[in-house]
PDB file of N, CA and C in Angstrom:
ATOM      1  N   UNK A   1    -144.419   6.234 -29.714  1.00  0.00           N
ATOM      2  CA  UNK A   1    -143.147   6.559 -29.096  1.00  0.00           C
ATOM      3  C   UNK A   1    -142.335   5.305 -28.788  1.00  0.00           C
ATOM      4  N   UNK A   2    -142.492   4.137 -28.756  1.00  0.00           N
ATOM      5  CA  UNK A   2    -142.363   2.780 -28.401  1.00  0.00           C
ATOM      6  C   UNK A   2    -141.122   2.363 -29.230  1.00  0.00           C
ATOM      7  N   UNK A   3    -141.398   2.864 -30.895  1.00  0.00           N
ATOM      8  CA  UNK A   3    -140.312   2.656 -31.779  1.00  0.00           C
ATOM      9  C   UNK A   3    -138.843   3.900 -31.949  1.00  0.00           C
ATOM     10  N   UNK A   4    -138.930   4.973 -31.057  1.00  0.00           N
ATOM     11  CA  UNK A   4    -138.202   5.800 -31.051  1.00  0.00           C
ATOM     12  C   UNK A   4    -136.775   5.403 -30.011  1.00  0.00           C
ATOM     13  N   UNK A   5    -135.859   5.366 -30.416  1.00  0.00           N
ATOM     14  CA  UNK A   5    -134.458   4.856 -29.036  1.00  0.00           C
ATOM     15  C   UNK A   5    -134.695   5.852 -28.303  1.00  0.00           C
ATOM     16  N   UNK A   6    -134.138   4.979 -27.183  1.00  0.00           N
ATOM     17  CA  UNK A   6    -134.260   5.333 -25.256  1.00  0.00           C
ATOM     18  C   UNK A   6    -133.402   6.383 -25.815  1.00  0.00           C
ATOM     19  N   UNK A   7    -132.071   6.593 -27.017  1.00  0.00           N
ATOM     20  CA  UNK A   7    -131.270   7.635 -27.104  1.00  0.00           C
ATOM     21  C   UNK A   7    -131.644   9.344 -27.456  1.00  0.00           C
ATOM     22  N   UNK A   8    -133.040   8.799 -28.280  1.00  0.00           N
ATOM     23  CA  UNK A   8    -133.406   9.796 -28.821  1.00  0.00           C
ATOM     24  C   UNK A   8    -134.366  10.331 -27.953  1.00  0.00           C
ATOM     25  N   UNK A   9    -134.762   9.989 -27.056  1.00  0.00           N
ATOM     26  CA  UNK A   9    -136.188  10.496 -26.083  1.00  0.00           C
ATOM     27  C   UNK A   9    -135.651  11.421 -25.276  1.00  0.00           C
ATOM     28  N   UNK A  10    -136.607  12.743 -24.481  1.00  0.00           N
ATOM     29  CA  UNK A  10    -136.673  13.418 -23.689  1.00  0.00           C
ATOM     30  C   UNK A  10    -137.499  13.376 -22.649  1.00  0.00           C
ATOM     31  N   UNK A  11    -137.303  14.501 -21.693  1.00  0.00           N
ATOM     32  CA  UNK A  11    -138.906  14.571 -20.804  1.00  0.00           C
ATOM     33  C   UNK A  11    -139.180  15.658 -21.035  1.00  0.00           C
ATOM     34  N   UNK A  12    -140.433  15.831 -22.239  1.00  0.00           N
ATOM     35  CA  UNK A  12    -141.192  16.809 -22.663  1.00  0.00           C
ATOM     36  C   UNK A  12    -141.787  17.959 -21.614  1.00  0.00           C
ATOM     37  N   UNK A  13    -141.761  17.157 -20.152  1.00  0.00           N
ATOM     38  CA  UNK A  13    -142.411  18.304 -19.447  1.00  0.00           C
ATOM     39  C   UNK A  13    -141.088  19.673 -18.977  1.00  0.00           C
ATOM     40  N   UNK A  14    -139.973  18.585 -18.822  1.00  0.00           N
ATOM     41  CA  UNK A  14    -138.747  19.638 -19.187  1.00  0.00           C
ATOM     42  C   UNK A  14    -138.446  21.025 -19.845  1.00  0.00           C
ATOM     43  N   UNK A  15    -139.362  20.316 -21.258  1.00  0.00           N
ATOM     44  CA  UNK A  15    -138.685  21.486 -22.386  1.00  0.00           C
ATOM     45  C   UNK A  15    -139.963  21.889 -22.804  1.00  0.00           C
ATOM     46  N   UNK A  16    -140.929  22.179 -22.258  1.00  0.00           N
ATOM     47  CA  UNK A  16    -142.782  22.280 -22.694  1.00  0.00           C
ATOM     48  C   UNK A  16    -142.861  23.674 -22.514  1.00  0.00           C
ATOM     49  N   UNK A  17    -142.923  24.360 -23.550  1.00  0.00           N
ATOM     50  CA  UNK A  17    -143.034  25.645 -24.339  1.00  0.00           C
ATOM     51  C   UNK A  17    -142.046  26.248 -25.095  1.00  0.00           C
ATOM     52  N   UNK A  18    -140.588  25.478 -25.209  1.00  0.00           N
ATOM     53  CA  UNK A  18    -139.943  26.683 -26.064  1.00  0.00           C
ATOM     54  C   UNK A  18    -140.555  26.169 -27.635  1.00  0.00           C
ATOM     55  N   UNK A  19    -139.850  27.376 -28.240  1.00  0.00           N
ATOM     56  CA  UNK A  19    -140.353  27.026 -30.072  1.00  0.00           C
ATOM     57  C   UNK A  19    -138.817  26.126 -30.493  1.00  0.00           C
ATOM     58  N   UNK A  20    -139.303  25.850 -31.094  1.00  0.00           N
ATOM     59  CA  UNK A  20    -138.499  24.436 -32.155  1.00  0.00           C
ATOM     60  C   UNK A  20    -137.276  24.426 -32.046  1.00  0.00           C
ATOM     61  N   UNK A  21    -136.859  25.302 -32.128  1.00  0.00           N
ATOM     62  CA  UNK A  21    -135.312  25.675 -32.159  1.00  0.00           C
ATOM     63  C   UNK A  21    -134.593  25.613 -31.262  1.00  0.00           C
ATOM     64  N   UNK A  22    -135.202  25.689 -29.942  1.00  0.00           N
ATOM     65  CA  UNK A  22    -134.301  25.962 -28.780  1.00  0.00           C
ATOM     66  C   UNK A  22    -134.930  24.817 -27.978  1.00  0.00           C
ATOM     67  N   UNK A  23    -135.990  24.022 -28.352  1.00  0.00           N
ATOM     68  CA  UNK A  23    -136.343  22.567 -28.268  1.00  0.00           C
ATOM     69  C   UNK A  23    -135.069  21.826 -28.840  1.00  0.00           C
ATOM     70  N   UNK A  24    -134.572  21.684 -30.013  1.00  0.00           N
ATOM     71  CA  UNK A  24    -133.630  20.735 -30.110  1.00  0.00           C
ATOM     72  C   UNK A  24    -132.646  21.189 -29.667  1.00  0.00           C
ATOM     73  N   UNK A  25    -132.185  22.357 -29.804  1.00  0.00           N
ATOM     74  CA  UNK A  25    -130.869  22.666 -29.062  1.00  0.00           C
ATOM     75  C   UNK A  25    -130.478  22.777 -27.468  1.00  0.00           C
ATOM     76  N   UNK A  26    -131.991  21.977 -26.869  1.00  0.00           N
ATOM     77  CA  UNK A  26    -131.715  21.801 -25.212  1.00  0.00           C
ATOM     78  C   UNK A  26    -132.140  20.682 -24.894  1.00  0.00           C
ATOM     79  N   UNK A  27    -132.840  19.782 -25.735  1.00  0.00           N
ATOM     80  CA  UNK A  27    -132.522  18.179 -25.326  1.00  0.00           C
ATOM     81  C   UNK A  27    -131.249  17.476 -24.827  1.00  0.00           C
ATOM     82  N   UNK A  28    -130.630  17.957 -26.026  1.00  0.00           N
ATOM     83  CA  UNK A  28    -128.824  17.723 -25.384  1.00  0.00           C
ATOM     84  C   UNK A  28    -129.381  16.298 -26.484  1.00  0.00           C
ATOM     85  N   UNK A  29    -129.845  15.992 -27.638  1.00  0.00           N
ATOM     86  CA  UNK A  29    -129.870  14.405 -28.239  1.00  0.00           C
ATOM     87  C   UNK A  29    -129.097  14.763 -29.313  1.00  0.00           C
ATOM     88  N   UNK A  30    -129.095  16.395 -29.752  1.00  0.00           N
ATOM     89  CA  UNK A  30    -128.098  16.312 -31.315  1.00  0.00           C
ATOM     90  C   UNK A  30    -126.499  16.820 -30.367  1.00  0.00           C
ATOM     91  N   UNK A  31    -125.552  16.583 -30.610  1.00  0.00           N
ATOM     92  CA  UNK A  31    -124.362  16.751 -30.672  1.00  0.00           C
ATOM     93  C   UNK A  31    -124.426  18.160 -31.373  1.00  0.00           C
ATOM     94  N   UNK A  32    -123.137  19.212 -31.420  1.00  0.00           N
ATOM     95  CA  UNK A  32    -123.157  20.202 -31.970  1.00  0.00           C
ATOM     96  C   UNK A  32    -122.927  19.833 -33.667  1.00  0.00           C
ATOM     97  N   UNK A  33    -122.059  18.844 -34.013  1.00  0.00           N
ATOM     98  CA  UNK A  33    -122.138  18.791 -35.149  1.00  0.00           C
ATOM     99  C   UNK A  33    -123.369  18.034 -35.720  1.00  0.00           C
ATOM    100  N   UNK A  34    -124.140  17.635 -35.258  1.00  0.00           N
ATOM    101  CA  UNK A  34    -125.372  17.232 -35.499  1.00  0.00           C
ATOM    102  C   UNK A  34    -126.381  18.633 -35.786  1.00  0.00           C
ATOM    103  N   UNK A  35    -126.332  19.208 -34.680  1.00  0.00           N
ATOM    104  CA  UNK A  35    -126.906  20.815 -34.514  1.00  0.00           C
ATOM    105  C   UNK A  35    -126.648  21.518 -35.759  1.00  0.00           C
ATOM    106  N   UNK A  36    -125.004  21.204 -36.695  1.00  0.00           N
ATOM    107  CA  UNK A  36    -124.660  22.670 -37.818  1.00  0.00           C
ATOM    108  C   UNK A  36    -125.100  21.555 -38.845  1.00  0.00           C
ATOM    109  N   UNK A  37    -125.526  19.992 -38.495  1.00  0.00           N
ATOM    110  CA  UNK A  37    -125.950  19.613 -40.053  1.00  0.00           C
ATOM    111  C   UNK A  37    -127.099  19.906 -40.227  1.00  0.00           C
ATOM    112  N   UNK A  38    -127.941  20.111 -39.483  1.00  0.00           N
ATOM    113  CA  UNK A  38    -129.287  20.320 -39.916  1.00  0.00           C
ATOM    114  C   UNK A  38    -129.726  21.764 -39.879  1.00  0.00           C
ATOM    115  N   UNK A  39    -128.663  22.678 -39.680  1.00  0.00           N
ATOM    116  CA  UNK A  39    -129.087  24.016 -39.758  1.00  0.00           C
ATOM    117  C   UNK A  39    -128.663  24.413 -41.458  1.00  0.00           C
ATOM    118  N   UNK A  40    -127.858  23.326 -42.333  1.00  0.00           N
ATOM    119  CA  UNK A  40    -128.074  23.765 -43.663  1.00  0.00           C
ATOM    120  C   UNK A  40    -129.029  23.615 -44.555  1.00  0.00           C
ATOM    121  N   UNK A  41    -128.826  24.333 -45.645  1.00  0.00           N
ATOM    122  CA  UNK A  41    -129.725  23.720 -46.934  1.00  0.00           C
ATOM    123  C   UNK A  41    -129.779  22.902 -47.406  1.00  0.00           C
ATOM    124  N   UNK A  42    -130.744  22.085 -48.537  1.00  0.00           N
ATOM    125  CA  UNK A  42    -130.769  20.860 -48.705  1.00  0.00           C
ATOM    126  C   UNK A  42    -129.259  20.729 -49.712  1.00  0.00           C
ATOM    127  N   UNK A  43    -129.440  21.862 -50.460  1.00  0.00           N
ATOM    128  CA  UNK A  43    -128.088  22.307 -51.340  1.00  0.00           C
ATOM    129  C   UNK A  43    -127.298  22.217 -50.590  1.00  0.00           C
ATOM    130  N   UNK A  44    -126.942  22.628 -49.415  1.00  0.00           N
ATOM    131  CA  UNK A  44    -125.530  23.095 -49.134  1.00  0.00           C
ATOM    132  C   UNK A  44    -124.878  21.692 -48.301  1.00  0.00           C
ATOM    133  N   UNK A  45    -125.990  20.660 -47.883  1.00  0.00           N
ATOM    134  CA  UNK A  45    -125.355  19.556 -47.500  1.00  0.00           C
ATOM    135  C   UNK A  45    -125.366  18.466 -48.437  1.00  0.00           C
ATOM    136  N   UNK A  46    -125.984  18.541 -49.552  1.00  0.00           N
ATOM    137  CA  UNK A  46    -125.441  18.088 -50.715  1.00  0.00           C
ATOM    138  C   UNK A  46    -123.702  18.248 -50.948  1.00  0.00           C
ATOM    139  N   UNK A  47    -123.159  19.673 -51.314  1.00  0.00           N
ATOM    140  CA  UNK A  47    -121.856  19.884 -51.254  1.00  0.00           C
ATOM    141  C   UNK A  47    -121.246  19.167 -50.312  1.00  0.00           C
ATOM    142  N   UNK A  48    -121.366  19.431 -49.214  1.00  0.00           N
ATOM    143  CA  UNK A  48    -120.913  18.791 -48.296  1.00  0.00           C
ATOM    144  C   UNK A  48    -120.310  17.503 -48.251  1.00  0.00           C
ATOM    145  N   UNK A  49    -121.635  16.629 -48.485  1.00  0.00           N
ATOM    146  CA  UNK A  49    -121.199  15.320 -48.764  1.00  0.00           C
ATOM    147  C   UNK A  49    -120.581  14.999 -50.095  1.00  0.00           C
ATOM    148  N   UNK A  50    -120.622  15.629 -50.875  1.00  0.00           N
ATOM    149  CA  UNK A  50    -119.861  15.782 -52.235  1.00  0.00           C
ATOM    150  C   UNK A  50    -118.116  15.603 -51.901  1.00  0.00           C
ATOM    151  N   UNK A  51    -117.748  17.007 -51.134  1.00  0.00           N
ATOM    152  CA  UNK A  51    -116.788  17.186 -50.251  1.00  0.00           C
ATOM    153  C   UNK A  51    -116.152  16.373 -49.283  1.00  0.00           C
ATOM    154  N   UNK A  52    -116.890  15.567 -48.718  1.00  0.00           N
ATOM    155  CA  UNK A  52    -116.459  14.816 -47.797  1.00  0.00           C
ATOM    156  C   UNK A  52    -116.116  15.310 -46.583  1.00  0.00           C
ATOM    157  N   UNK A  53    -116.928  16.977 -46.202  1.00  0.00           N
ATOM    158  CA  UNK A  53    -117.015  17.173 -44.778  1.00  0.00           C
ATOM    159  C   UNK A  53    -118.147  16.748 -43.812  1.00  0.00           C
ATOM    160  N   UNK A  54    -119.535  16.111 -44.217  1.00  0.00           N
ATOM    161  CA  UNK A  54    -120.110  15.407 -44.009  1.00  0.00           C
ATOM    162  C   UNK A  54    -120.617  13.865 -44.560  1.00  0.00           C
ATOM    163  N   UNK A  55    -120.494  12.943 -43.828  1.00  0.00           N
ATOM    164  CA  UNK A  55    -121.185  11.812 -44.859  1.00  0.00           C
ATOM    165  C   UNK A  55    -122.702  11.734 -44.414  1.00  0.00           C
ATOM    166  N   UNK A  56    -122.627  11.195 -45.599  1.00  0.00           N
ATOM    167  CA  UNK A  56    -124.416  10.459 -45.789  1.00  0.00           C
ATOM    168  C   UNK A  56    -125.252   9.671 -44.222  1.00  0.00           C
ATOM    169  N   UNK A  57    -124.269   9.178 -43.948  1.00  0.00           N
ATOM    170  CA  UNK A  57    -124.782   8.076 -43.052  1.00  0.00           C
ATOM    171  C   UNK A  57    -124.870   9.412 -41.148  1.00  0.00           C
ATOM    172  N   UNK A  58    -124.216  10.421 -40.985  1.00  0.00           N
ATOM    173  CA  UNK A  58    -123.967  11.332 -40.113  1.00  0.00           C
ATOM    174  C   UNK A  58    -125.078  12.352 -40.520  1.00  0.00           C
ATOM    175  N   UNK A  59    -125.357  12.705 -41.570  1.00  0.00           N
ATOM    176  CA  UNK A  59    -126.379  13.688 -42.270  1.00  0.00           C
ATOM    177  C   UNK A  59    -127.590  13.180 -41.826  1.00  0.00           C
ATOM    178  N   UNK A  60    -128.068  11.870 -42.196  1.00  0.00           N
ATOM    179  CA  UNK A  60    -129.547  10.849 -41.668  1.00  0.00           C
ATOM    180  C   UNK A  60    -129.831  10.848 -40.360  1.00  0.00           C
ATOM    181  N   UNK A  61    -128.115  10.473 -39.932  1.00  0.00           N
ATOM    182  CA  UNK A  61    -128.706  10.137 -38.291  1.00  0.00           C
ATOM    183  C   UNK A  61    -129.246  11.713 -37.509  1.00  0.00           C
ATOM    184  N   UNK A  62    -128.505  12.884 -37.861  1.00  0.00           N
ATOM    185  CA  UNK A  62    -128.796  13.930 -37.051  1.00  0.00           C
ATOM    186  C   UNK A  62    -129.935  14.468 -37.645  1.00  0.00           C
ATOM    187  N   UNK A  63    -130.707  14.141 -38.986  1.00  0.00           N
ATOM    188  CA  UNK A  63    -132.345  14.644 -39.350  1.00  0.00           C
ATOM    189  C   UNK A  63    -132.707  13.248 -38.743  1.00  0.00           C
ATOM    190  N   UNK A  64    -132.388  12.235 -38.317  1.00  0.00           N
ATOM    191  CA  UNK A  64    -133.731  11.045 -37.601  1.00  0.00           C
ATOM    192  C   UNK A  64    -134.063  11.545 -36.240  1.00  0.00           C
ATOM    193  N   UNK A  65    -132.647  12.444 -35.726  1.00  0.00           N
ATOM    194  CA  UNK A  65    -132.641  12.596 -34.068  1.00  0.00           C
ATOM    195  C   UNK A  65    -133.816  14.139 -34.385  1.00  0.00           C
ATOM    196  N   UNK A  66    -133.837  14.882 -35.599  1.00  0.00           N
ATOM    197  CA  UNK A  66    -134.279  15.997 -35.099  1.00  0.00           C
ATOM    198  C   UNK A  66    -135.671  15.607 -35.697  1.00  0.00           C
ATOM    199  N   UNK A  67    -135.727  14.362 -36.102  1.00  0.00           N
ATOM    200  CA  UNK A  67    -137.595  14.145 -36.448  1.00  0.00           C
ATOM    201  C   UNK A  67    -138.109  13.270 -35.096  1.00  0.00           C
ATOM    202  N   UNK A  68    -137.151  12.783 -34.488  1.00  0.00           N
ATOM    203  CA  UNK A  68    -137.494  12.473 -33.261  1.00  0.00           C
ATOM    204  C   UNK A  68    -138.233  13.202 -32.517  1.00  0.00           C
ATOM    205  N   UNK A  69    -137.508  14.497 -32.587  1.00  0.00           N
ATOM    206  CA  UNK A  69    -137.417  15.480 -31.395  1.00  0.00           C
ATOM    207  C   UNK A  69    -139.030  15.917 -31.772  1.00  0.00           C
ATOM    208  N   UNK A  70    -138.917  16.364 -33.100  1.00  0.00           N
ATOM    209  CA  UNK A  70    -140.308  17.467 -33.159  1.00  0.00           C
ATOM    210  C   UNK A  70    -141.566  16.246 -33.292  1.00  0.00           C
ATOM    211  N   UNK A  71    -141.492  14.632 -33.234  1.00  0.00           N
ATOM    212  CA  UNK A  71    -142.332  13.986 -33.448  1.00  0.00           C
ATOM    213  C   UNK A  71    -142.961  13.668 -31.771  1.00  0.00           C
ATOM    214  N   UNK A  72    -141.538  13.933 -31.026  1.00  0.00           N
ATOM    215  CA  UNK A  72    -142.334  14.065 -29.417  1.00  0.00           C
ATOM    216  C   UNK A  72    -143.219  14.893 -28.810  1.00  0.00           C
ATOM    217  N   UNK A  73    -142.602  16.896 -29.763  1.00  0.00           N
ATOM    218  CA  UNK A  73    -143.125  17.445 -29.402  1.00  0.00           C
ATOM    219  C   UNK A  73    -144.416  17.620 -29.452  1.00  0.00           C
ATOM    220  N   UNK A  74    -144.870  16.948 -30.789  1.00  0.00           N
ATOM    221  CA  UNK A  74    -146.378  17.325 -31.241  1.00  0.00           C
ATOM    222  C   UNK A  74    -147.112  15.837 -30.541  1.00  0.00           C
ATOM    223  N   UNK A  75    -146.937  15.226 -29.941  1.00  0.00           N
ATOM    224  CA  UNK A  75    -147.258  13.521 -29.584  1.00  0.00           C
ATOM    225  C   UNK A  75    -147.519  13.929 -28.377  1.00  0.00           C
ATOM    226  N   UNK A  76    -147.318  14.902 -27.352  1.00  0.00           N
ATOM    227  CA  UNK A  76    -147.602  15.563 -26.331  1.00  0.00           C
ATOM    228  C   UNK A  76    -148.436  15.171 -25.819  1.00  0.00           C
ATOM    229  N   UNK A  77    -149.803  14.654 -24.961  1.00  0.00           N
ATOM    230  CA  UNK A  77    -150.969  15.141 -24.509  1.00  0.00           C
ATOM    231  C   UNK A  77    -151.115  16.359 -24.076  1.00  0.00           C
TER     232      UNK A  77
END
């Protein structure tokens, strides 16, 4: 946990039992548009960035914050 930002961390005893989903969506670490990038397909944010309603570099950061999230959850004691 040492290499994870102070930005991306929670207090697990906080959020200790919901399922996955309502774990990241109550940390408060993804932003909402962070929240609708990672609720697409790998396809559909492909387009996206094709499009230029998401970039590349906004797409990474909100899957690093949500591998954060589920890498705390399971790191638990």
């Amino acid at each position: 946990m040492d290499r994870i930002p102070t930005g991306y961390l929670f207090d697990s005893n906080v959020h200790k039992g919901l399922n996955s989903i309502d774990l990241v969506r109550t940390t408060g670490i993804l932003d909402d548009r962070e929240l609708e990038i990672i609720s697409f397909s790998a396809t559909e944010l492909l387009k996206r960035i094709h499009t230029r309603t998401f970039t590349a570099v906004e797409v990474t950061r909100a899957f690093c914050k949500s591998a954060s999230i589920a890498h705390q959850a399971v790191s638990v004691p």
